[in-house]
Protein backbone atom coordinates (compact mmCIF):
# COMPACT_ATOMS: atom_id res chain seq x y z
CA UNK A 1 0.00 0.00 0.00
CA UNK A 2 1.71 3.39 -0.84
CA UNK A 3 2.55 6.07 1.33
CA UNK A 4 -0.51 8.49 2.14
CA UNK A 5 0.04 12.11 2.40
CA UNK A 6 0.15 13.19 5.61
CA UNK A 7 -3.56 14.36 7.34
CA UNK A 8 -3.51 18.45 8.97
CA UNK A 9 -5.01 18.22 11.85
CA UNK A 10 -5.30 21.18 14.15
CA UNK A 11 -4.93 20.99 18.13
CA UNK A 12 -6.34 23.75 20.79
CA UNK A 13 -4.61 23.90 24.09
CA UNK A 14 -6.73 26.21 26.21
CA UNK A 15 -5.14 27.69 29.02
CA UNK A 16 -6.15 29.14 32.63
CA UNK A 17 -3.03 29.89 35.01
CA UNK A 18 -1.29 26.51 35.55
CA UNK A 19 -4.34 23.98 34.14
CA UNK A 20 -5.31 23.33 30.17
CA UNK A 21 -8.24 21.73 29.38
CA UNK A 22 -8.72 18.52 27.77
CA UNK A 23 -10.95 15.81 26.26
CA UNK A 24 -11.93 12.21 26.57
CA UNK A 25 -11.88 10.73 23.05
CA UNK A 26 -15.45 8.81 22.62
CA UNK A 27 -15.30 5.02 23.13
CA UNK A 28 -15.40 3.60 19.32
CA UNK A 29 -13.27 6.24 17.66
CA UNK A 30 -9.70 5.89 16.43
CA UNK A 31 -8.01 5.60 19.89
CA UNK A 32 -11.61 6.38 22.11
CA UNK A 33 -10.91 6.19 25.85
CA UNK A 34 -7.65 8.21 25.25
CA UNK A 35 -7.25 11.87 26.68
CA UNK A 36 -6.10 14.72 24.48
CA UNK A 37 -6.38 18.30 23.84
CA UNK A 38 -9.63 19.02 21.38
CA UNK A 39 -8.67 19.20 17.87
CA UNK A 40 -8.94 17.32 14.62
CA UNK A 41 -8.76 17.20 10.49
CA UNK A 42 -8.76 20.56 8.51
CA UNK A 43 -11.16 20.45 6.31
CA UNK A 44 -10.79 21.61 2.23
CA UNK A 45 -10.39 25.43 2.02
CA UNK A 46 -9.79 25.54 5.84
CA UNK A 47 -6.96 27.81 7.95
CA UNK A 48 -5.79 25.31 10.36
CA UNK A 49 -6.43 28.17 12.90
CA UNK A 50 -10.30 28.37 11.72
CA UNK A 51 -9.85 24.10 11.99
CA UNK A 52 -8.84 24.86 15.44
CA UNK A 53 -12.06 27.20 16.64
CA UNK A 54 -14.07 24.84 14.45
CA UNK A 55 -12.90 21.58 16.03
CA UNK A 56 -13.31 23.29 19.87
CA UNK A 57 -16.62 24.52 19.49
CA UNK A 58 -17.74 20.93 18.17
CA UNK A 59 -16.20 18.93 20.48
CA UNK A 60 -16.75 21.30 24.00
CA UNK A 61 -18.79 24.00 23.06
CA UNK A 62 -16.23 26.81 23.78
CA UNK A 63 -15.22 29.51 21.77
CA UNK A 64 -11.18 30.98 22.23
CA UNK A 65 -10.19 34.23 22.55
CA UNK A 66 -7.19 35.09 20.30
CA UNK A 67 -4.80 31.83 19.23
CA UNK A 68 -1.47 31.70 18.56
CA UNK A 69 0.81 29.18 17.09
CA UNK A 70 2.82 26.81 19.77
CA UNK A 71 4.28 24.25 18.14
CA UNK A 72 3.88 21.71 15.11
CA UNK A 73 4.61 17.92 15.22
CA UNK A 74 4.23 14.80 13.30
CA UNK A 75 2.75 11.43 14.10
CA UNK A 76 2.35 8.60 12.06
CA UNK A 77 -0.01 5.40 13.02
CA UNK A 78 -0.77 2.11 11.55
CA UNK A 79 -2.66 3.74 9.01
CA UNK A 80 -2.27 7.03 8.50
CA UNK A 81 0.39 10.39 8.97
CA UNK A 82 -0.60 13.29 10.70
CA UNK A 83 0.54 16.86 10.45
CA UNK A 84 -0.13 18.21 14.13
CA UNK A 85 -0.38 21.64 14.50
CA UNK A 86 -0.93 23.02 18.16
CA UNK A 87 -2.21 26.34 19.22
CA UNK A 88 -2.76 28.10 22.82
CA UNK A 89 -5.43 30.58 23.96
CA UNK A 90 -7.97 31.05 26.61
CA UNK A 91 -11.75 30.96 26.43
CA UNK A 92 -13.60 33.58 25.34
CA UNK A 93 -15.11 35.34 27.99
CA UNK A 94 -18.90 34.30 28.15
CA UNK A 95 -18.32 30.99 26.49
CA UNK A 96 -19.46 27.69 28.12
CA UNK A 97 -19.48 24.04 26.85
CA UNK A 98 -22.55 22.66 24.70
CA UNK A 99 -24.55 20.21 27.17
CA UNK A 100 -23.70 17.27 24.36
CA UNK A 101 -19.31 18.24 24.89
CA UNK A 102 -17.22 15.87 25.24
CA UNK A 103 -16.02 14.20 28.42
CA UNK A 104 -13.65 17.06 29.25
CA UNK A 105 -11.59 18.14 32.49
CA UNK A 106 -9.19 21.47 33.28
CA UNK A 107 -5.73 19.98 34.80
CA UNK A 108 -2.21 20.57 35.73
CA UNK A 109 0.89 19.12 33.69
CA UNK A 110 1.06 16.25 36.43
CA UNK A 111 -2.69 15.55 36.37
CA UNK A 112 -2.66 15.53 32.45
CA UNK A 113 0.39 12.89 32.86
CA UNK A 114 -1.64 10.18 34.65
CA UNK A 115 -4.17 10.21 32.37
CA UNK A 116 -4.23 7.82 29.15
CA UNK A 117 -2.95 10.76 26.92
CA UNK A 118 -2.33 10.11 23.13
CA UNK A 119 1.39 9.60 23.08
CA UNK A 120 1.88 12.34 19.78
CA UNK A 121 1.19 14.73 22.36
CA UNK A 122 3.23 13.73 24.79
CA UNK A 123 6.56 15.98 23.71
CA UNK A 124 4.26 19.27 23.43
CA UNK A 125 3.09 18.68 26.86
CA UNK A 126 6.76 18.74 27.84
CA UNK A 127 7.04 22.00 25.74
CA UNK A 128 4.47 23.47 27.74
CA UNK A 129 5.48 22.39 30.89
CA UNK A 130 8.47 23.85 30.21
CA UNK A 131 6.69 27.49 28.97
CA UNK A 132 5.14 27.53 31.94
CA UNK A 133 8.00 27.16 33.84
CA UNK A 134 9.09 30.20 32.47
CA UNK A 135 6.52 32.36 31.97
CA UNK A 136 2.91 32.22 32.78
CA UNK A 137 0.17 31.96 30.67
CA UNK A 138 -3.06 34.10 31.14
């Protein structure tokens, strides 16, 4: 089977002092029961920042204030490549989740490393462990 390009997807880390939020993937999806930030595929035509709104609002409900580039990654599985693109931001004041969101929680660094959490992810959590370290987030 050849080599498939590589999928954009778009990640949203939301931050609020030391905790970011994140999401349960839904039992039956490609990895379901595994934590990650909310995110997913760009769509034709798509920024991947306007992926990024687009993929929090479906999947939580929430709306983010202004977004700006964090890091990019790449992940490949037994089927497919991913292009990961990750972006941090805060809520928008005023926004709330949807009643149908995702399983979602707000955590610490530590908390977010006992969790089942999708192993791409894993070296832009040390990233922003490390950011916060240094400076904080608002």
């Amino acid at each position: 089977m050849p080599d498939l390009p590589p999928i954009d997807v778009a990640v949203v880390i939301l931050l609020d002092g030391q905790r970011t939020l994140v999401n349960l993937r839904p039992e039956g999806s490609f990895y379901g029961g595994w934590w990650e930030w909310p995110g997913g595929k760009r769509h034709e035509g798509e920024s991947l920042e306007q992926c990024a709104r687009r993929e929090l609002y479906e999947e939580i409900g929430l709306e983010a204030a202004e977004l700006a580039e964090f890091a990019r990654t790449q992940a490949r599985f037994h089927d497919r490549a991913v292009r990961l693109v990750f972006f941090t931001g805060s809520v928008k004041p005023g926004s709330v989740p949807s009643a149908t969101a995702l399983e979602h929680r707000w955590l610490t660094v530590p908390e977010v490393r006992r969790l089942r959490f999708l192993e791409p992810n894993l070296t832009v959590l040390d990233l922003l462990e490390k950011a916060m370290n240094h400076a904080p987030f608002a």
